[in-house]
PDB file of N, CA and C in Angstrom:
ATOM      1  N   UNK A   1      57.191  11.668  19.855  1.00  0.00           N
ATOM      2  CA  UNK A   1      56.936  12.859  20.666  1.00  0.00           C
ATOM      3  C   UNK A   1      55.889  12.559  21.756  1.00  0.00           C
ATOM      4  N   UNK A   2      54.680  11.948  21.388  1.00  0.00           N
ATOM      5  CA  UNK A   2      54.043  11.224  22.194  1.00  0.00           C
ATOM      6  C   UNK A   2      54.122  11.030  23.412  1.00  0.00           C
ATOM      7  N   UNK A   3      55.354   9.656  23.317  1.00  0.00           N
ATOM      8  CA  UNK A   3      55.906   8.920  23.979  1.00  0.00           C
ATOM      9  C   UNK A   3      56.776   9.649  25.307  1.00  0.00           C
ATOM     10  N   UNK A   4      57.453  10.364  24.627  1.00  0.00           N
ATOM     11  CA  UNK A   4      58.056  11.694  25.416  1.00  0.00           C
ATOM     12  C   UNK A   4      57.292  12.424  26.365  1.00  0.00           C
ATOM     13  N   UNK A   5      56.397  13.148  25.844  1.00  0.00           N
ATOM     14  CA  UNK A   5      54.781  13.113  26.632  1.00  0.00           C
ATOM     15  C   UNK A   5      54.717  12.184  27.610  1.00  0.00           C
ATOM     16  N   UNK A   6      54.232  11.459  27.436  1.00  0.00           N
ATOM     17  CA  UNK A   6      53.526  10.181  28.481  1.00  0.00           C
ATOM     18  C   UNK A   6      54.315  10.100  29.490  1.00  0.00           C
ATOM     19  N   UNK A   7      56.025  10.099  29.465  1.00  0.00           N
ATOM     20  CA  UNK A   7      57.135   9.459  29.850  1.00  0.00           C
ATOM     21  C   UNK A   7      56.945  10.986  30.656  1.00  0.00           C
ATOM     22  N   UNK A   8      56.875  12.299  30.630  1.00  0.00           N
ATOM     23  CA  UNK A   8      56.956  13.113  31.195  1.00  0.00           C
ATOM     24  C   UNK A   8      55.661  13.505  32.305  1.00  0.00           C
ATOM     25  N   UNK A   9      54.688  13.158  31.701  1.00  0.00           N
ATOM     26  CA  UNK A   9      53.967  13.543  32.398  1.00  0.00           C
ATOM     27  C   UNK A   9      53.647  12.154  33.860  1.00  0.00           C
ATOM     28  N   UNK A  10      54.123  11.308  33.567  1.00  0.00           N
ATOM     29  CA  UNK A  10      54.637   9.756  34.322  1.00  0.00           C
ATOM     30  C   UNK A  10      55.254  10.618  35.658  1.00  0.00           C
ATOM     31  N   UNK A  11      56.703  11.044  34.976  1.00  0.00           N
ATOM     32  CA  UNK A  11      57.899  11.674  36.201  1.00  0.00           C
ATOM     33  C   UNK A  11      57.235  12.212  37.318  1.00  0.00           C
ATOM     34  N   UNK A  12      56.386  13.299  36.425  1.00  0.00           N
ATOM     35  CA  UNK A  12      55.431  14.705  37.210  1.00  0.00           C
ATOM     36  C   UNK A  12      54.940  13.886  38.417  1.00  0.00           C
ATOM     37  N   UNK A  13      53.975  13.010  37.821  1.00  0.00           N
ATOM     38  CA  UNK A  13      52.879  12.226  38.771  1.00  0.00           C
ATOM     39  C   UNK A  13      53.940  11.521  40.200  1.00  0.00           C
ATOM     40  N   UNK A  14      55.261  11.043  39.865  1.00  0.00           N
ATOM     41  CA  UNK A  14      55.796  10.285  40.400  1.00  0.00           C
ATOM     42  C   UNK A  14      56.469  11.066  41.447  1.00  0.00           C
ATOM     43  N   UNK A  15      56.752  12.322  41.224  1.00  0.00           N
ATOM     44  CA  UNK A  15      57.738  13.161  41.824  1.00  0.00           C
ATOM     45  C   UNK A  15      56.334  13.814  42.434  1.00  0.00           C
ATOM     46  N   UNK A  16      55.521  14.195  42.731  1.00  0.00           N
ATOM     47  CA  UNK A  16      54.411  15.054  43.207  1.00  0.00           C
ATOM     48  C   UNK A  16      53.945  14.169  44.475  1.00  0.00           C
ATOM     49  N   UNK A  17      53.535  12.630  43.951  1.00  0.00           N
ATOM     50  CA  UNK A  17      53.405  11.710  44.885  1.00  0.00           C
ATOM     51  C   UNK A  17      54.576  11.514  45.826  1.00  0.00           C
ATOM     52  N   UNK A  18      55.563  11.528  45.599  1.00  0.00           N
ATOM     53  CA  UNK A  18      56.662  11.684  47.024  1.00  0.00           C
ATOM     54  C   UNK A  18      56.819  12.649  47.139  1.00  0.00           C
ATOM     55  N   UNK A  19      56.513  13.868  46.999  1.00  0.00           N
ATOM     56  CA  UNK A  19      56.245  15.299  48.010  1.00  0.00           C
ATOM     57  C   UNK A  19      55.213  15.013  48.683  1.00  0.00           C
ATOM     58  N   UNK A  20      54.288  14.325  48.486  1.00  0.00           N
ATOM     59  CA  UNK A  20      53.406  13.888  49.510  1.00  0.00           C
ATOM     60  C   UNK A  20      53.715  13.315  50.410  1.00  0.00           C
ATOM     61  N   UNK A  21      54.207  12.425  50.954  1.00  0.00           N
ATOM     62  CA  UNK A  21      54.908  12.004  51.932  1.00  0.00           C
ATOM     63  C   UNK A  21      55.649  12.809  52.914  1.00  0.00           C
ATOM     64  N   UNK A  22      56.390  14.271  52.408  1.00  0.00           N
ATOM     65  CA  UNK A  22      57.033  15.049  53.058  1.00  0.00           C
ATOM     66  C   UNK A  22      55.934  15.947  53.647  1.00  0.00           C
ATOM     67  N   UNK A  23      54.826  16.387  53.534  1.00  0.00           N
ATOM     68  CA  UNK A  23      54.037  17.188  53.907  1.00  0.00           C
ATOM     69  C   UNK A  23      53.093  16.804  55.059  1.00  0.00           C
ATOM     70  N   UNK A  24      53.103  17.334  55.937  1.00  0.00           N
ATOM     71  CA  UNK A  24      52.192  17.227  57.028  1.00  0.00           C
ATOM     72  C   UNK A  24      50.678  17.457  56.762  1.00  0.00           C
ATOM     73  N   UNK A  25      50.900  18.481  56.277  1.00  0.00           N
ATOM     74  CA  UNK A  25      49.064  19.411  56.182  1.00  0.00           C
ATOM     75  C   UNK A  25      48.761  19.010  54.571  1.00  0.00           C
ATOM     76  N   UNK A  26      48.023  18.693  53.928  1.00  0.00           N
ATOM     77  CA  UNK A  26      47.283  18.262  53.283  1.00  0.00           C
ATOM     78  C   UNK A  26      46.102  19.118  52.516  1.00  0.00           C
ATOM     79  N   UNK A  27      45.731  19.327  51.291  1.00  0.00           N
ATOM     80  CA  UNK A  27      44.574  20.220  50.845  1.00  0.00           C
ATOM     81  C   UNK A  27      44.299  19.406  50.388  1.00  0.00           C
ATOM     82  N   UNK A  28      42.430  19.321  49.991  1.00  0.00           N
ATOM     83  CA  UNK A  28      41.580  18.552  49.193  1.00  0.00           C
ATOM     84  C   UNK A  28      42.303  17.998  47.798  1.00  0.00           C
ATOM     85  N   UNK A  29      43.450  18.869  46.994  1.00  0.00           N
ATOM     86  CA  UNK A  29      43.824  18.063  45.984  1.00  0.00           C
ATOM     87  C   UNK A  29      45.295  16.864  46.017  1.00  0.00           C
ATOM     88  N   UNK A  30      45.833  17.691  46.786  1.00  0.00           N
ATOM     89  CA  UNK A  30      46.960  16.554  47.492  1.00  0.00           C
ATOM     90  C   UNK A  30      45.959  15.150  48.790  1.00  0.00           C
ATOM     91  N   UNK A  31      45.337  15.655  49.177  1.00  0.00           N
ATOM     92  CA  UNK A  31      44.688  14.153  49.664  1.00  0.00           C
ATOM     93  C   UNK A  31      44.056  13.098  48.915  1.00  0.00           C
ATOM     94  N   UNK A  32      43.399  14.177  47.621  1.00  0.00           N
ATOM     95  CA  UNK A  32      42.643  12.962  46.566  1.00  0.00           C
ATOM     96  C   UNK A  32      44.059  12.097  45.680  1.00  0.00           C
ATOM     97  N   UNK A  33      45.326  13.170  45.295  1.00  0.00           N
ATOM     98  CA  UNK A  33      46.352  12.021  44.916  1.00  0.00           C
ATOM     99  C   UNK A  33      46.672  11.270  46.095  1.00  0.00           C
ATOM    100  N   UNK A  34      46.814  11.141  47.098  1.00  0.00           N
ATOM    101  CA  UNK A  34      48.044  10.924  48.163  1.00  0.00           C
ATOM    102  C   UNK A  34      46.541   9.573  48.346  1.00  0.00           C
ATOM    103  N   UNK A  35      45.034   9.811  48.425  1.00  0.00           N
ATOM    104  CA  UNK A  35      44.363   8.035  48.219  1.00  0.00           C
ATOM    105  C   UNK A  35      44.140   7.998  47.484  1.00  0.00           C
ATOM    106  N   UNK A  36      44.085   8.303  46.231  1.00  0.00           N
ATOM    107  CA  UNK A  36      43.926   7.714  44.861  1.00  0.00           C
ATOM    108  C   UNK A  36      42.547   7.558  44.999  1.00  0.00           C
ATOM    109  N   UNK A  37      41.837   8.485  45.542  1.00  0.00           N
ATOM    110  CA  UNK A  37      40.557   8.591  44.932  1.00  0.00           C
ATOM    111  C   UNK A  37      39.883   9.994  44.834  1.00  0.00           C
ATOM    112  N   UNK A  38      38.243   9.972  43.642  1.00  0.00           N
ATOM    113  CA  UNK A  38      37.970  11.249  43.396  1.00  0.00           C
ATOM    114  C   UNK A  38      37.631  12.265  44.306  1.00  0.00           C
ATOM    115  N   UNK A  39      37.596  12.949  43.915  1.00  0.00           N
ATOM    116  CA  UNK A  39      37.536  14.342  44.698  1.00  0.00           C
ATOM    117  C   UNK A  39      36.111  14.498  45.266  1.00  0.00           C
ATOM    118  N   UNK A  40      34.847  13.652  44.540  1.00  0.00           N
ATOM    119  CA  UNK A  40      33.942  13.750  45.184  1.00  0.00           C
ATOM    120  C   UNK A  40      33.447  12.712  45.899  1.00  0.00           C
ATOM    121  N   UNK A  41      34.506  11.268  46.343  1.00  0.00           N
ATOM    122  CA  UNK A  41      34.282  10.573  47.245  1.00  0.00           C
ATOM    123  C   UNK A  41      34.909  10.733  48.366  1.00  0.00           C
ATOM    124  N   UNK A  42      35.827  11.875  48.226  1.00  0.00           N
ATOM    125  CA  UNK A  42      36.364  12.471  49.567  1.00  0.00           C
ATOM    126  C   UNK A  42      35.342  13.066  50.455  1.00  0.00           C
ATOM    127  N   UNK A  43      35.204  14.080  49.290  1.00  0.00           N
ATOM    128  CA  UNK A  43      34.027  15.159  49.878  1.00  0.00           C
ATOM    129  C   UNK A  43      32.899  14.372  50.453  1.00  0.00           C
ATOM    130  N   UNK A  44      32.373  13.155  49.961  1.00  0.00           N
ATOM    131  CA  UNK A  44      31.467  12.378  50.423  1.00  0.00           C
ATOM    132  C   UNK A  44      32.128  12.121  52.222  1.00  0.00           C
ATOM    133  N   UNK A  45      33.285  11.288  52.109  1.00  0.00           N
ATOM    134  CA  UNK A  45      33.763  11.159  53.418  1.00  0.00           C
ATOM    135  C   UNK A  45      33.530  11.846  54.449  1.00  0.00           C
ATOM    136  N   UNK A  46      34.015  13.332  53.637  1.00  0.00           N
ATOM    137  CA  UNK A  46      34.110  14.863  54.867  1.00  0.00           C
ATOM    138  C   UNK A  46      32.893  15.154  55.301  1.00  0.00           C
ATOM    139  N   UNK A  47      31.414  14.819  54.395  1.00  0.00           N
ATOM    140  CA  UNK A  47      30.433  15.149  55.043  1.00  0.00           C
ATOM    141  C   UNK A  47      29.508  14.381  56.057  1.00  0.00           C
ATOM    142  N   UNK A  48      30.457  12.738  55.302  1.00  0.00           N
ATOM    143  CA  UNK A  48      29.816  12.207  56.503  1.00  0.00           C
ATOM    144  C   UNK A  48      30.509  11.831  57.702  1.00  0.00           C
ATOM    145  N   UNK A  49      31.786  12.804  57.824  1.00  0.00           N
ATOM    146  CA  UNK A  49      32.696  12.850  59.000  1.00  0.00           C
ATOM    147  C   UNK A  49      33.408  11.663  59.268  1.00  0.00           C
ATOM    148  N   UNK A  50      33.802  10.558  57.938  1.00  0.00           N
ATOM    149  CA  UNK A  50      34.171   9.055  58.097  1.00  0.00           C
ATOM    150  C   UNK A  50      35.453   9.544  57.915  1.00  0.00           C
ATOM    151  N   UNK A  51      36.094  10.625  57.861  1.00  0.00           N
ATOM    152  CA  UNK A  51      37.422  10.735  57.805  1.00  0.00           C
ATOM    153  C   UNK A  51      37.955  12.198  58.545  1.00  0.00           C
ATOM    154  N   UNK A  52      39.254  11.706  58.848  1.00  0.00           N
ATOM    155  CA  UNK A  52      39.431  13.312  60.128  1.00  0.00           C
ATOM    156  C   UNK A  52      39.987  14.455  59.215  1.00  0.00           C
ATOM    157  N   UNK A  53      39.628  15.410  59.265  1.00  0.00           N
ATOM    158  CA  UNK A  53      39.847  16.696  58.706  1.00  0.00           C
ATOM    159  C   UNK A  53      39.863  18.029  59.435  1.00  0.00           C
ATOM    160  N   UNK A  54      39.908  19.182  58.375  1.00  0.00           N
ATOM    161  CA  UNK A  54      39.967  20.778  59.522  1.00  0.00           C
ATOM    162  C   UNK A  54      39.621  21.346  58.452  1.00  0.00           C
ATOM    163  N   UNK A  55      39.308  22.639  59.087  1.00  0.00           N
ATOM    164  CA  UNK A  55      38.338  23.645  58.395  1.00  0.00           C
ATOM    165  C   UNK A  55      38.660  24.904  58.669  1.00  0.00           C
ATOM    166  N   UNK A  56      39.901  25.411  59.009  1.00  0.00           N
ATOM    167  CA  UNK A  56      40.516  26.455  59.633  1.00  0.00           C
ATOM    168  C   UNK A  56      39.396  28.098  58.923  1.00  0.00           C
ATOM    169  N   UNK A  57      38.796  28.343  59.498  1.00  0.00           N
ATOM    170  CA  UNK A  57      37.999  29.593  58.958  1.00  0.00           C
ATOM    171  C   UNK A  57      36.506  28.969  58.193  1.00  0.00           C
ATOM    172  N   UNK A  58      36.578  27.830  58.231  1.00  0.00           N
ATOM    173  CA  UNK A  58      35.434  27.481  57.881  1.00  0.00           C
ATOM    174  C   UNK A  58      35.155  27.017  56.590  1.00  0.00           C
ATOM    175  N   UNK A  59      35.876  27.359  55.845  1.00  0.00           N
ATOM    176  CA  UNK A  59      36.018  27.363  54.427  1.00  0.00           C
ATOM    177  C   UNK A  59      36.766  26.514  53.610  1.00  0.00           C
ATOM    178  N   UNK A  60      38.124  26.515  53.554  1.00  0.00           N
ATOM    179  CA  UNK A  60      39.112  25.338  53.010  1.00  0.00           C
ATOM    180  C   UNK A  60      39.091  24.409  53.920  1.00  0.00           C
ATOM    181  N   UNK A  61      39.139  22.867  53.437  1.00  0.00           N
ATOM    182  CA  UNK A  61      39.141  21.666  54.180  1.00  0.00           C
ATOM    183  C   UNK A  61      40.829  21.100  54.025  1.00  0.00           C
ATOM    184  N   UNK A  62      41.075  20.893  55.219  1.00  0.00           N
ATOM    185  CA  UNK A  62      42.562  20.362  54.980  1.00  0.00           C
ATOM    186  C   UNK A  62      42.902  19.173  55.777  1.00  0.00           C
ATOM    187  N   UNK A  63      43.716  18.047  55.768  1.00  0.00           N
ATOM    188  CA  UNK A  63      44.016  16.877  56.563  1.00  0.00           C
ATOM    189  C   UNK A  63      45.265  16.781  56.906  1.00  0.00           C
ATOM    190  N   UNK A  64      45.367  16.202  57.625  1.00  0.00           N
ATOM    191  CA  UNK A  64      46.975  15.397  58.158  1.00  0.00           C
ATOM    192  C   UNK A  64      47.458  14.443  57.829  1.00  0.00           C
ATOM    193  N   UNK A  65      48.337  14.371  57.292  1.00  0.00           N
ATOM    194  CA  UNK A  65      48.361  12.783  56.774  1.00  0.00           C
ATOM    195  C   UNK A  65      48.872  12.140  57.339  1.00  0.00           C
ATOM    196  N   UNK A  66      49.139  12.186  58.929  1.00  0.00           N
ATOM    197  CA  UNK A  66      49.635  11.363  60.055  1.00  0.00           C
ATOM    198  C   UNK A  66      48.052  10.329  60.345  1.00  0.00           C
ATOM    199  N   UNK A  67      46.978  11.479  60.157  1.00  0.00           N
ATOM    200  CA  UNK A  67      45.790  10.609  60.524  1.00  0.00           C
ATOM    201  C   UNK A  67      45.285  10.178  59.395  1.00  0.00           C
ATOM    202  N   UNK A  68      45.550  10.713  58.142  1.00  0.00           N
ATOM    203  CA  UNK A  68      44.997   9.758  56.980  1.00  0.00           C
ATOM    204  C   UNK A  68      45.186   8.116  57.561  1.00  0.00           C
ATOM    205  N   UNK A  69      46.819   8.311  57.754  1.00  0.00           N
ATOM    206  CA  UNK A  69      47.326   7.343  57.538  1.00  0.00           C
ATOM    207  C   UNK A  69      46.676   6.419  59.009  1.00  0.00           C
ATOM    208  N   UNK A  70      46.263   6.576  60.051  1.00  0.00           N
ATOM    209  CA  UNK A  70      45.967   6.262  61.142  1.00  0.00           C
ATOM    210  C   UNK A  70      44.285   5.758  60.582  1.00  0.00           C
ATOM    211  N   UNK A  71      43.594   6.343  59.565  1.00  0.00           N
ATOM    212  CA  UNK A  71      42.306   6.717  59.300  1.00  0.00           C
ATOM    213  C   UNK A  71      42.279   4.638  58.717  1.00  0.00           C
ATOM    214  N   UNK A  72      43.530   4.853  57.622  1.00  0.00           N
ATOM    215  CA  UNK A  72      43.527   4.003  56.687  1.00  0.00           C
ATOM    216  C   UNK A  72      43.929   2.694  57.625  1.00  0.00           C
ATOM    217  N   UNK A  73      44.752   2.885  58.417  1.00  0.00           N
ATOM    218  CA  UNK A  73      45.164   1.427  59.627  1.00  0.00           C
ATOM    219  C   UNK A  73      44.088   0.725  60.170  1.00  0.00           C
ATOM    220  N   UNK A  74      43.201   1.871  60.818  1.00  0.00           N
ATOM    221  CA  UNK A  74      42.034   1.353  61.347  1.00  0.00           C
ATOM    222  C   UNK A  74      40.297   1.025  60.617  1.00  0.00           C
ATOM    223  N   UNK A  75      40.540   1.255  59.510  1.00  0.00           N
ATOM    224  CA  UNK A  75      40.086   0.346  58.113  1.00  0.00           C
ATOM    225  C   UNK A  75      40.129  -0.954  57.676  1.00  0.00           C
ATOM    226  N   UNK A  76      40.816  -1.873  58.720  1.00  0.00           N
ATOM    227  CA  UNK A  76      41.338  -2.754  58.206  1.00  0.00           C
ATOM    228  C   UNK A  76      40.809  -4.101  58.472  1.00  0.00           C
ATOM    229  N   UNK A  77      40.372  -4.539  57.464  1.00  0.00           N
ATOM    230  CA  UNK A  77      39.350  -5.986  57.431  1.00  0.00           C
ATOM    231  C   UNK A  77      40.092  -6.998  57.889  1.00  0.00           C
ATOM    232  N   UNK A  78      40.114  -8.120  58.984  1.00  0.00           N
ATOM    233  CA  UNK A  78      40.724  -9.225  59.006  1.00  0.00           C
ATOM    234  C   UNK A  78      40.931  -9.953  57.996  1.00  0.00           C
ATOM    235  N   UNK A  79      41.642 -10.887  57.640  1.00  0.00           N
ATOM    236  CA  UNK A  79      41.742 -12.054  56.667  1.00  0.00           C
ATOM    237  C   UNK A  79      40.811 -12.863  57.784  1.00  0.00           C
ATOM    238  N   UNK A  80      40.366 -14.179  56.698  1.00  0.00           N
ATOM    239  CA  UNK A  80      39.503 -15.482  57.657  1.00  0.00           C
ATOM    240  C   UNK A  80      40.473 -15.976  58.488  1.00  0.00           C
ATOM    241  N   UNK A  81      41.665 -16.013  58.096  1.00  0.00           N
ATOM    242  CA  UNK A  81      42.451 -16.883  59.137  1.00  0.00           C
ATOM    243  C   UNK A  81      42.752 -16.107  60.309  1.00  0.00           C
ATOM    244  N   UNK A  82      42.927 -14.778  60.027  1.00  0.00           N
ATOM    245  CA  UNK A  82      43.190 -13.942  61.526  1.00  0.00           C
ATOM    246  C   UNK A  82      41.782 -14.091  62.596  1.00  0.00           C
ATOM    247  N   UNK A  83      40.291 -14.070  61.731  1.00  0.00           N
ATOM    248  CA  UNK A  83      38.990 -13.912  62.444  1.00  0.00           C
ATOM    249  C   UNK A  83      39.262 -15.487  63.070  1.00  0.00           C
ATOM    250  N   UNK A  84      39.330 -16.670  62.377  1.00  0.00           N
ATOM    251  CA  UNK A  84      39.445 -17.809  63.173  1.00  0.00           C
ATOM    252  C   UNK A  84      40.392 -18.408  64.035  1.00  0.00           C
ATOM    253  N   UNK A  85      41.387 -17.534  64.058  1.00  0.00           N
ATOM    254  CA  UNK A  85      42.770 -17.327  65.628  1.00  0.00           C
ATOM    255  C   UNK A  85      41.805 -16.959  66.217  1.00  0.00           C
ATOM    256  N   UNK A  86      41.340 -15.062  66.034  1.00  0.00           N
ATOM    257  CA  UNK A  86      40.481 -14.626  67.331  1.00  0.00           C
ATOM    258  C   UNK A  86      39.496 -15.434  68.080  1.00  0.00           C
ATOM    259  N   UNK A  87      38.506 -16.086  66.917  1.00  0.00           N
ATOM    260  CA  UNK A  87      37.822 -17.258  67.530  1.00  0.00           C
ATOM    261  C   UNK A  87      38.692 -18.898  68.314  1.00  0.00           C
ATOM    262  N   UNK A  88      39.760 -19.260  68.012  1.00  0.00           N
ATOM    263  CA  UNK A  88      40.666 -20.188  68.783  1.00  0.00           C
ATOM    264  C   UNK A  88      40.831 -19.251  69.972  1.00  0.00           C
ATOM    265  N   UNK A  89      41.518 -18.303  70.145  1.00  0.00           N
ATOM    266  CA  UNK A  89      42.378 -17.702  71.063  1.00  0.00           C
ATOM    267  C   UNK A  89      40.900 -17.582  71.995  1.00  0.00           C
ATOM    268  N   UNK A  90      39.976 -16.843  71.924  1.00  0.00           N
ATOM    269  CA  UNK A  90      38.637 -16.586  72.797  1.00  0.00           C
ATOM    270  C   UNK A  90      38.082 -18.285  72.880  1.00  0.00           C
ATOM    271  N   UNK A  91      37.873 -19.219  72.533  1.00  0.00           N
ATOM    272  CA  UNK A  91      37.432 -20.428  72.960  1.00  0.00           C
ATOM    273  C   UNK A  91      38.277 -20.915  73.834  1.00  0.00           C
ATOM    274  N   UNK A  92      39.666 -20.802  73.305  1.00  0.00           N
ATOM    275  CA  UNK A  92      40.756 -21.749  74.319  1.00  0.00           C
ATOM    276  C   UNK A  92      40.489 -20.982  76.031  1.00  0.00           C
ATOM    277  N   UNK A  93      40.620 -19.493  75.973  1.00  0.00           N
ATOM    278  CA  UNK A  93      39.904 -18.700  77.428  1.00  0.00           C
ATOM    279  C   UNK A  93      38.916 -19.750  78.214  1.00  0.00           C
ATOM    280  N   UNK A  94      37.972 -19.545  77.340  1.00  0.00           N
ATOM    281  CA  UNK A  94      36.557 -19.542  78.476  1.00  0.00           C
ATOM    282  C   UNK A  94      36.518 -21.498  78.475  1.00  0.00           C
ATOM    283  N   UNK A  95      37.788 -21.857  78.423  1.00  0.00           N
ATOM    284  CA  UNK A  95      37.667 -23.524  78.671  1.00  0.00           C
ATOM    285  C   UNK A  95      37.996 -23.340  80.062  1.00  0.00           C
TER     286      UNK A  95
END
């Protein structure tokens, strides 16, 4: 019965996470599944404005997940080998 359990509550998670994808507008609990993180390192984010959000009335915080996703692109650490192209590509220039 358990097992049944687990296996169900699995689906839920799985099927909730691709309604995420279909949704444009975003609330504080669909953004904490949709990055897989807690609810109060979001809130950390929102206050220190490191992530784009809205506040329609001042009160509920809501996102886009066109710019999550834009948020999360431009997050993005080089590998060493990409930083040492940039450094080839800028030396080979100024020869």
């Amino acid at each position: 019965m358990e097992f049944i359990q687990n296996e169900i509550k699995e689906l839920k998670k799985l099927l909730l996470e691709g309604n995420l994808c279909n949704k444009e507008i975003l609330s504080v609990e669909d953004a904490v599944v949709y990055l897989q993180i807690s609810k109060s390192y979001l809130y950390k984010l929102t206050s220190k404005r490191q992530i784009p959000f809205y506040t329609p009335g001042g009160k509920k915080i809501y996102f886009k997940r066109t710019e999550i996703d834009q948020w999360i692109y431009d997050s993005k650490i080089e590998s060493i080998s990409e930083a040492q192209d940039d450094v080839e590509r800028y030396l080979s220039r100024t020869k």
